[in-house]
Protein backbone atom coordinates (compact mmCIF):
# COMPACT_ATOMS: atom_id res chain seq x y z
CA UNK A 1 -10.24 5.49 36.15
CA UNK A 2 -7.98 2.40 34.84
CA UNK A 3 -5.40 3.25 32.64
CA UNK A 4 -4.20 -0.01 30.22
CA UNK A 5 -1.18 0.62 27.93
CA UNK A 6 -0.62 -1.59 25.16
CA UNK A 7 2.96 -1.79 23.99
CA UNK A 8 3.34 -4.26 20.64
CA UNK A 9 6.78 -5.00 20.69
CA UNK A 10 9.10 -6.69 18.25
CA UNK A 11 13.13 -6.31 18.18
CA UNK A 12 13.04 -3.71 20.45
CA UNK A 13 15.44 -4.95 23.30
CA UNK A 14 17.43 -1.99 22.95
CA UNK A 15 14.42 0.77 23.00
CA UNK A 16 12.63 -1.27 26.29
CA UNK A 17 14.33 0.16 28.94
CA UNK A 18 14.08 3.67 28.10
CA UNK A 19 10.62 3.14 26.56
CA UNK A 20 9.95 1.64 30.57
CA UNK A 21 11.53 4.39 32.15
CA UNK A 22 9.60 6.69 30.88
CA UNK A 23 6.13 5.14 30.82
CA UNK A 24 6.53 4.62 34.66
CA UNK A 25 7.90 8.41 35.26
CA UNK A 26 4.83 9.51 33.60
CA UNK A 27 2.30 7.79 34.69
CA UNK A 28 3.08 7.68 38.25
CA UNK A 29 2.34 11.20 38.15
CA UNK A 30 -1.06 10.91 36.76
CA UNK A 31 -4.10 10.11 39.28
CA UNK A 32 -5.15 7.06 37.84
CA UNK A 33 -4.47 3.38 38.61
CA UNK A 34 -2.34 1.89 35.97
CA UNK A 35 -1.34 -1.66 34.02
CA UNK A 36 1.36 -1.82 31.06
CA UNK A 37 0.72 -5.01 28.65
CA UNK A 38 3.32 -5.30 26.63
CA UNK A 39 2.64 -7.99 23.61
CA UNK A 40 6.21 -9.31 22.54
CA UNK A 41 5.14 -10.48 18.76
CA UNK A 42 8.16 -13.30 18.10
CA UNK A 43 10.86 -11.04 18.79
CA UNK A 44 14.22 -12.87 17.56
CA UNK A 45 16.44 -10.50 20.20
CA UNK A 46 16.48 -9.94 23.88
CA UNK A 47 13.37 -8.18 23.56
CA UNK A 48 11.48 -10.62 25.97
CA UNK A 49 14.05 -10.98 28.46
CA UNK A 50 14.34 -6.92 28.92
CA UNK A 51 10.50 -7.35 29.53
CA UNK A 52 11.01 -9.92 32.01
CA UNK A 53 13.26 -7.58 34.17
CA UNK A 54 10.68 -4.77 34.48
CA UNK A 55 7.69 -7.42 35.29
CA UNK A 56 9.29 -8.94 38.01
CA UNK A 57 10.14 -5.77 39.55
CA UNK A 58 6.41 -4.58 38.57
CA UNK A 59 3.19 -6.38 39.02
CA UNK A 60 1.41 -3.86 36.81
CA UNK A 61 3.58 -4.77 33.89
CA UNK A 62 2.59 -7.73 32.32
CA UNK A 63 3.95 -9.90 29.59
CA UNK A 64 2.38 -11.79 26.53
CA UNK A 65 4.59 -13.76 24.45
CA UNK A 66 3.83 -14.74 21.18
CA UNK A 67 5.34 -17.88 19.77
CA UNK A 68 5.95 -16.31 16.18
CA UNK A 69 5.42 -13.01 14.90
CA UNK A 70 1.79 -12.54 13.92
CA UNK A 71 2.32 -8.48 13.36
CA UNK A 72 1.01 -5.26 14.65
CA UNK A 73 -2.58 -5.73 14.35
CA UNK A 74 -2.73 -9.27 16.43
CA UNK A 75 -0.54 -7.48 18.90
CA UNK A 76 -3.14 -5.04 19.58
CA UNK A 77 -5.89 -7.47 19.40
CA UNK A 78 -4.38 -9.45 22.06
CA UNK A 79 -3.23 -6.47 24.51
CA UNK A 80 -6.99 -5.26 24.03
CA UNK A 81 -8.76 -8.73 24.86
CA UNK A 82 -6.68 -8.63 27.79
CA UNK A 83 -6.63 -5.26 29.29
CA UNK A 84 -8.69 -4.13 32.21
CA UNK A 85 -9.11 -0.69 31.62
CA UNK A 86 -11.37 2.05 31.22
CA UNK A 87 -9.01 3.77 28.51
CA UNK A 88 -6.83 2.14 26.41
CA UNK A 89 -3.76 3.53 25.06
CA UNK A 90 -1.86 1.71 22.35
CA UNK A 91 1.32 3.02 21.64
CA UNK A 92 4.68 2.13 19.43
CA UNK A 93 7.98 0.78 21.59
CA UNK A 94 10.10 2.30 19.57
CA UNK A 95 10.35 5.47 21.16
CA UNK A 96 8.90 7.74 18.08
CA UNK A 97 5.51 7.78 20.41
CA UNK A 98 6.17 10.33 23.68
CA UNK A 99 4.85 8.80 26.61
CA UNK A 100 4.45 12.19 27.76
CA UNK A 101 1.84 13.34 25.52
CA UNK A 102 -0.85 10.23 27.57
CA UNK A 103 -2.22 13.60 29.13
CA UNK A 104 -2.89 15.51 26.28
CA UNK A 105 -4.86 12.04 25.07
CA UNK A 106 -6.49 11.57 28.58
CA UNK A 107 -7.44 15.61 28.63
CA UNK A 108 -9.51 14.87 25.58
CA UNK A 109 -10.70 11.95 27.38
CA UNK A 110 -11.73 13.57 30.01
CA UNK A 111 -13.62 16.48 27.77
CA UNK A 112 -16.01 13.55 26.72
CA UNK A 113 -14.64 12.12 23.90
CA UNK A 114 -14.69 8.04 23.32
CA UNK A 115 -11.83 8.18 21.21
CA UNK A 116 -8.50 10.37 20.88
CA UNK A 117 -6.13 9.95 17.57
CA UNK A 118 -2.46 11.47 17.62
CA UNK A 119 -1.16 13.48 14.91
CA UNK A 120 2.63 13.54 14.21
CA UNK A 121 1.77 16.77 12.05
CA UNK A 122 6.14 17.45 12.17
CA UNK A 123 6.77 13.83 10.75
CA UNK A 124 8.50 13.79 7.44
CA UNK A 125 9.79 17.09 7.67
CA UNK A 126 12.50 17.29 4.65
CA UNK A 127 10.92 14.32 2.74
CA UNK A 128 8.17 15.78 1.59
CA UNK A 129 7.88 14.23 -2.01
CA UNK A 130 8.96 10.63 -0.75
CA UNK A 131 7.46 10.24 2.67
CA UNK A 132 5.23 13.29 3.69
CA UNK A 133 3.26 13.30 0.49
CA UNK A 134 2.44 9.58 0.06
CA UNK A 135 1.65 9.90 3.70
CA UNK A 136 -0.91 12.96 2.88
CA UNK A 137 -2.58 11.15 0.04
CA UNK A 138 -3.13 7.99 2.07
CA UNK A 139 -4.29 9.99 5.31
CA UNK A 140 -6.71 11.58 2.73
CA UNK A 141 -8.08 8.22 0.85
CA UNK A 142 -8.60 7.00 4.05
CA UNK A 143 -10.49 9.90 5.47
CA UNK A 144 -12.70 10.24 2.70
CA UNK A 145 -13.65 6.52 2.44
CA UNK A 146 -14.35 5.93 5.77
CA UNK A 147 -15.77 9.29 6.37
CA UNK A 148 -13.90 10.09 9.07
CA UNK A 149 -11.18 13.02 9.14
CA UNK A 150 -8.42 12.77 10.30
CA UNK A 151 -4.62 13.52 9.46
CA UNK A 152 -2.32 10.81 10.70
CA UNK A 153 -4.32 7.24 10.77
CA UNK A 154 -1.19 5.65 10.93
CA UNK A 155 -0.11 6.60 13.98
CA UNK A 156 -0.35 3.91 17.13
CA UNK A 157 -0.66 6.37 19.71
CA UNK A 158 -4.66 6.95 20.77
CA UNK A 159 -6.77 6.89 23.43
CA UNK A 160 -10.09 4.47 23.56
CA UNK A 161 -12.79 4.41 25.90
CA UNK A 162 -13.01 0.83 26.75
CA UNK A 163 -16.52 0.31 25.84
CA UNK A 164 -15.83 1.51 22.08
CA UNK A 165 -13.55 -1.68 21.32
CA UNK A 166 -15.61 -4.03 22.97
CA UNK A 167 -16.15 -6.91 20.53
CA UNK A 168 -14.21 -5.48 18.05
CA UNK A 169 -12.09 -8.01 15.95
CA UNK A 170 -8.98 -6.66 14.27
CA UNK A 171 -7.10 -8.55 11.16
CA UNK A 172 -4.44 -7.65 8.69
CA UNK A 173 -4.02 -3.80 9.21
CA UNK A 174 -7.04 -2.64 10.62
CA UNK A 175 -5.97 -1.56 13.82
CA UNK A 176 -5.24 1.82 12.30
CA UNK A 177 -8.83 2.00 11.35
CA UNK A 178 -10.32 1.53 14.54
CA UNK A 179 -11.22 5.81 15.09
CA UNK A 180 -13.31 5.24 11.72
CA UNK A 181 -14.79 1.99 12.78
CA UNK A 182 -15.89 3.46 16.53
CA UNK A 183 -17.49 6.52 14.97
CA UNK A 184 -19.36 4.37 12.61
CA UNK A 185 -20.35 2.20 15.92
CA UNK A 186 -21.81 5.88 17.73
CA UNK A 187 -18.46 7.17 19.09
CA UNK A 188 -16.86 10.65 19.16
CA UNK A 189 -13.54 11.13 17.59
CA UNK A 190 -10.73 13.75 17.98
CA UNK A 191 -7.54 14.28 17.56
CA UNK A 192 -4.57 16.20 19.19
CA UNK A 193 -1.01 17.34 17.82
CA UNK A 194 1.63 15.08 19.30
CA UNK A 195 5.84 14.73 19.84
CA UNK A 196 6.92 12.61 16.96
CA UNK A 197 10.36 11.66 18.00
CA UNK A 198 13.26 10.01 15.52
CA UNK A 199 14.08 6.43 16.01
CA UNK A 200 17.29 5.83 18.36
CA UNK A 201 17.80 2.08 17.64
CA UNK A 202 17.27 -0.60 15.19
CA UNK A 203 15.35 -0.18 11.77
CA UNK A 204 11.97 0.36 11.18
CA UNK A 205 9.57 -2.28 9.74
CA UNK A 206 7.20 -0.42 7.86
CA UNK A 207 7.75 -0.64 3.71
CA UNK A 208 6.25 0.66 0.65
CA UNK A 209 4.15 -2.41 0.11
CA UNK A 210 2.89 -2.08 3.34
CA UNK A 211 0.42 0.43 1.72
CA UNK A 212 -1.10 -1.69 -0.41
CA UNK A 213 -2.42 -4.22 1.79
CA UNK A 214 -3.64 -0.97 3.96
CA UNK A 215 -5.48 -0.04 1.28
CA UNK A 216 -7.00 -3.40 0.50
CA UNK A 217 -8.12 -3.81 4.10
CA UNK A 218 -9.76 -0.29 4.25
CA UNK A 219 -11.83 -1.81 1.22
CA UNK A 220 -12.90 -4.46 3.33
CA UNK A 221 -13.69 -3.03 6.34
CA UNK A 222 -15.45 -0.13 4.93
CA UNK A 223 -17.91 -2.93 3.09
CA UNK A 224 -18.11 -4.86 6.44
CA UNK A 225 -19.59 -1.89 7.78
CA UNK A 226 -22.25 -0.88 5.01
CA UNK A 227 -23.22 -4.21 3.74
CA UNK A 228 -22.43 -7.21 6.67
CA UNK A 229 -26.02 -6.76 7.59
CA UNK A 230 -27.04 -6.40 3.85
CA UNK A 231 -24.57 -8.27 1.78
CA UNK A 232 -27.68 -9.29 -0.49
CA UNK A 233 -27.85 -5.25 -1.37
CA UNK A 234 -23.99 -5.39 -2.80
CA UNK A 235 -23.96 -8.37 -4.34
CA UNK A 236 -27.57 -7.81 -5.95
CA UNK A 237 -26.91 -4.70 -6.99
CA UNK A 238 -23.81 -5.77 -9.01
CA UNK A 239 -25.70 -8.45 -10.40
CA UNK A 240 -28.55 -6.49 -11.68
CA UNK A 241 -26.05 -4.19 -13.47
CA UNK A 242 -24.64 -7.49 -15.08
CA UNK A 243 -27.63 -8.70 -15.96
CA UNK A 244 -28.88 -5.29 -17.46
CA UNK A 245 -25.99 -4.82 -19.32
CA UNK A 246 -25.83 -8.32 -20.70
CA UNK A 247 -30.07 -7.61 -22.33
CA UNK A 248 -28.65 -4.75 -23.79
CA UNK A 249 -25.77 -6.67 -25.37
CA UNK A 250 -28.19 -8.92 -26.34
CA UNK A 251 -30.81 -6.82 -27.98
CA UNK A 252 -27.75 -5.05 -29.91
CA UNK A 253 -27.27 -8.27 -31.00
CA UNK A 254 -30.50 -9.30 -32.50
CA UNK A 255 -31.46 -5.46 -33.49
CA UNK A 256 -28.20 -5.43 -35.75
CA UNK A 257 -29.16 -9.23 -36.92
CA UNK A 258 -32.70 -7.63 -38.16
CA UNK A 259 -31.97 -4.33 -39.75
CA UNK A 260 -28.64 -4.41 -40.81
CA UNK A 261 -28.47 -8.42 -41.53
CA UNK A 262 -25.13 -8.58 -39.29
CA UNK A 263 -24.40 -12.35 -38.62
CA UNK A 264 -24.38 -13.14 -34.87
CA UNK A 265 -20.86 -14.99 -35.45
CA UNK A 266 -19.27 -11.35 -36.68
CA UNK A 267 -20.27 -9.06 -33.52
CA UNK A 268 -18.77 -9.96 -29.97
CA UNK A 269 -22.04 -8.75 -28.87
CA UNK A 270 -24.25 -12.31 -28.35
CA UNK A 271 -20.63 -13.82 -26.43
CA UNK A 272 -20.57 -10.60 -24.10
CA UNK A 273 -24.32 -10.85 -23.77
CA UNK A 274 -23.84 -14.84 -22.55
CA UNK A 275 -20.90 -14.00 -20.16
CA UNK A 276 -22.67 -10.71 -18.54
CA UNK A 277 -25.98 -12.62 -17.85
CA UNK A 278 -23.92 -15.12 -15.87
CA UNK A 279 -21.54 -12.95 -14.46
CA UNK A 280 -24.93 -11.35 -13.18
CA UNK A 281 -26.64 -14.42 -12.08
CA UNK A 282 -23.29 -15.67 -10.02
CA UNK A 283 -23.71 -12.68 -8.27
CA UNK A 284 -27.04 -12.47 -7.01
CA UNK A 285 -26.07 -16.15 -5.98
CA UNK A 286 -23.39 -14.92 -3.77
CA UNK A 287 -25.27 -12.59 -2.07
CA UNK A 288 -28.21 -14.94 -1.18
CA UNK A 289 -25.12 -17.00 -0.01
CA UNK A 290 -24.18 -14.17 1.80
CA UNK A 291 -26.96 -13.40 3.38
CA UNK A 292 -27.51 -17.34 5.01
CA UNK A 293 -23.87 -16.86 6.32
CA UNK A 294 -24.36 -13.42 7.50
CA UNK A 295 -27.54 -15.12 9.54
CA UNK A 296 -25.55 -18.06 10.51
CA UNK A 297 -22.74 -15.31 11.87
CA UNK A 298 -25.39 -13.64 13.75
CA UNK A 299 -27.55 -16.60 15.57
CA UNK A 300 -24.85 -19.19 16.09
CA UNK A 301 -23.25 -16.47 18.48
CA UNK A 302 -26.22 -15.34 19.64
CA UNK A 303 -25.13 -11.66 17.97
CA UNK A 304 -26.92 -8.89 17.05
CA UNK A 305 -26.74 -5.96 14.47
CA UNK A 306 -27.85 -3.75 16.90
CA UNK A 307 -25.53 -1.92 20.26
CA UNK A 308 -27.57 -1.35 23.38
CA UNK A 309 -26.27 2.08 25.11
CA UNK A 310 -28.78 1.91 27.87
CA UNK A 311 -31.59 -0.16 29.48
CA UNK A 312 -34.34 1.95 31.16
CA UNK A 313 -36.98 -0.21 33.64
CA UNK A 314 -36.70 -3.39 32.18
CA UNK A 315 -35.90 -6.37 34.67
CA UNK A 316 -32.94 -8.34 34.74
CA UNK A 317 -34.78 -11.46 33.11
CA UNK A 318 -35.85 -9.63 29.75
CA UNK A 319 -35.12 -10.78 26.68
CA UNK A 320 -32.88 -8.46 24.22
């Protein structure tokens, strides 16, 4: 078994060579062949040049350089597209993620699972109403969204089979949704307690209104996953409900006209009828819209909705 660590790394010139010395000490006791990728995201500091000293002394570390920061996420993405693994194991540079706890992850690994999440279940201790609790109510939004439980999505350190990220695409914030999105795809999910260690240098980057755009991109992803195949069924549906509610409007419109001889011009009930019915049209527009790009997405690439686990006596030459 290949080991690949992923290492997204911005401003952290001071935390690299203890982050390095570490890594190595710890893996080089572990039976498995081994590359590092560190990803340095636009770092404005010495950040790449630290890299640079390790890699030259180490073939199996290897550098990619962004030209500007692009954030987390595209860090991942592009350690992942080019790691050679059979596990992946992203992980902060910071030194808050223990490189020691890669066995506990690779134990689980080894059990059977396809994917391992860490959970900092000490972090926050003694800000519990300003960081722990926030924390707890996100963890929880997020676990009962996506369906998938577990306490500490946000933090970098897990262990992937390789074949449970292949093809995956990550934008925005998504990377700490990728447990959810695997189990969704087929794949088993655990977690194990791990060493959440203070930061020793610089500041972290993580804000408030960080949360936010989480939140917005767990939205998305969860309705990539239910409806990419079906967009017709969201957007319909919505539409329906528009156009529903906009007869009613309009029948409480004429029934008031008839009975209680209620001028159209003194109810807002004809102008919300008007504005629901379109409201409801626009949307079943969309999703036949939808649906042609969700067929363009699909043939152009020659994709399909479905994941093949296993081929059983069927020649080379057939067709999917």
């Amino acid at each position: 078994m290949k080991i690949s660590i992923i290492l997204p790394i911005f401003n952290e010139a001071q935390s690299v060579p203890e982050l390095f010395s570490e890594l190595t000490e710890v893996l080089s006791t572990l039976p498995h062949e081994y590359e590092i990728i560190a990803v340095n995201d636009g770092s404005k500091d010495a950040s790449l040049s630290e890299l640079q000293k390790f890699a030259k002394k180490d073939k199996r570390i290897k550098i990619i350089d962004f030209l500007i920061n692009a954030g987390q996420t595209s860090a991942l993405r592009a350690g992942i597209d080019h790691a050679t693994g059979d596990v992946f194991i992203p992980m902060d540079s910071d030194l808050e993620n223990d490189p020691h706890d890669i066995v506990l992850l690779l134990e689980k690994i080894d059990e059977g699972f396809d994917v391992v999440s860490g959970w900092r279940k000490d972090r926050w201790e003694g800000s519990f109403f300003t960081r722990k609790l926030p924390s707890r109510i996100a963890n929880f939004l997020i676990s009962y969204i996506t369906g998938v439980h577990l306490h500490d999505y946000g933090c970098t350190l897990k262990a992937y089979r390789s074949e449970v990220l292949r093809d995956v695409k990550l934008y925005g914030e998504m990377h700490r949704f990728i447990p959810a999105y695997a189990s969704w795809r087929g794949a088993t999910v655990t977690e194990v307690v791990v060493n959440h260690r203070p930061r020793k240098f610089g500041k972290s980057n993580y804000g408030i209104g960080r949360s936010f755009k989480v939140l917005l991109d767990l939205l998305l992803i969860r309705f990539l996953f239910q409806f990419m195949n079906r967009p017709i069924h969201f957007f319909g549906s919505i539409g329906f409900i528009s156009l529903a509610l906009g007869g009613l409007a309009g029948f409480g419109a004429i029934f008031l006209r008839l009975v209680y001889d209620m001028s159209m011009i003194s109810t807002p009930l004809p102008t919300l009828s008007a504005l629901l019915i379109i409201v409801g049209v626009q949307f079943i527009g969309m999703g036949i819209l939808a649906e042609i790009l969700m067929r363009i997405y699909y043939e152009s690439q020659a994709k399909t909705p479905h994941i093949i686990r296993e081929k059983i006596n069927f020649s080379e030459v057939t067709k999917e």
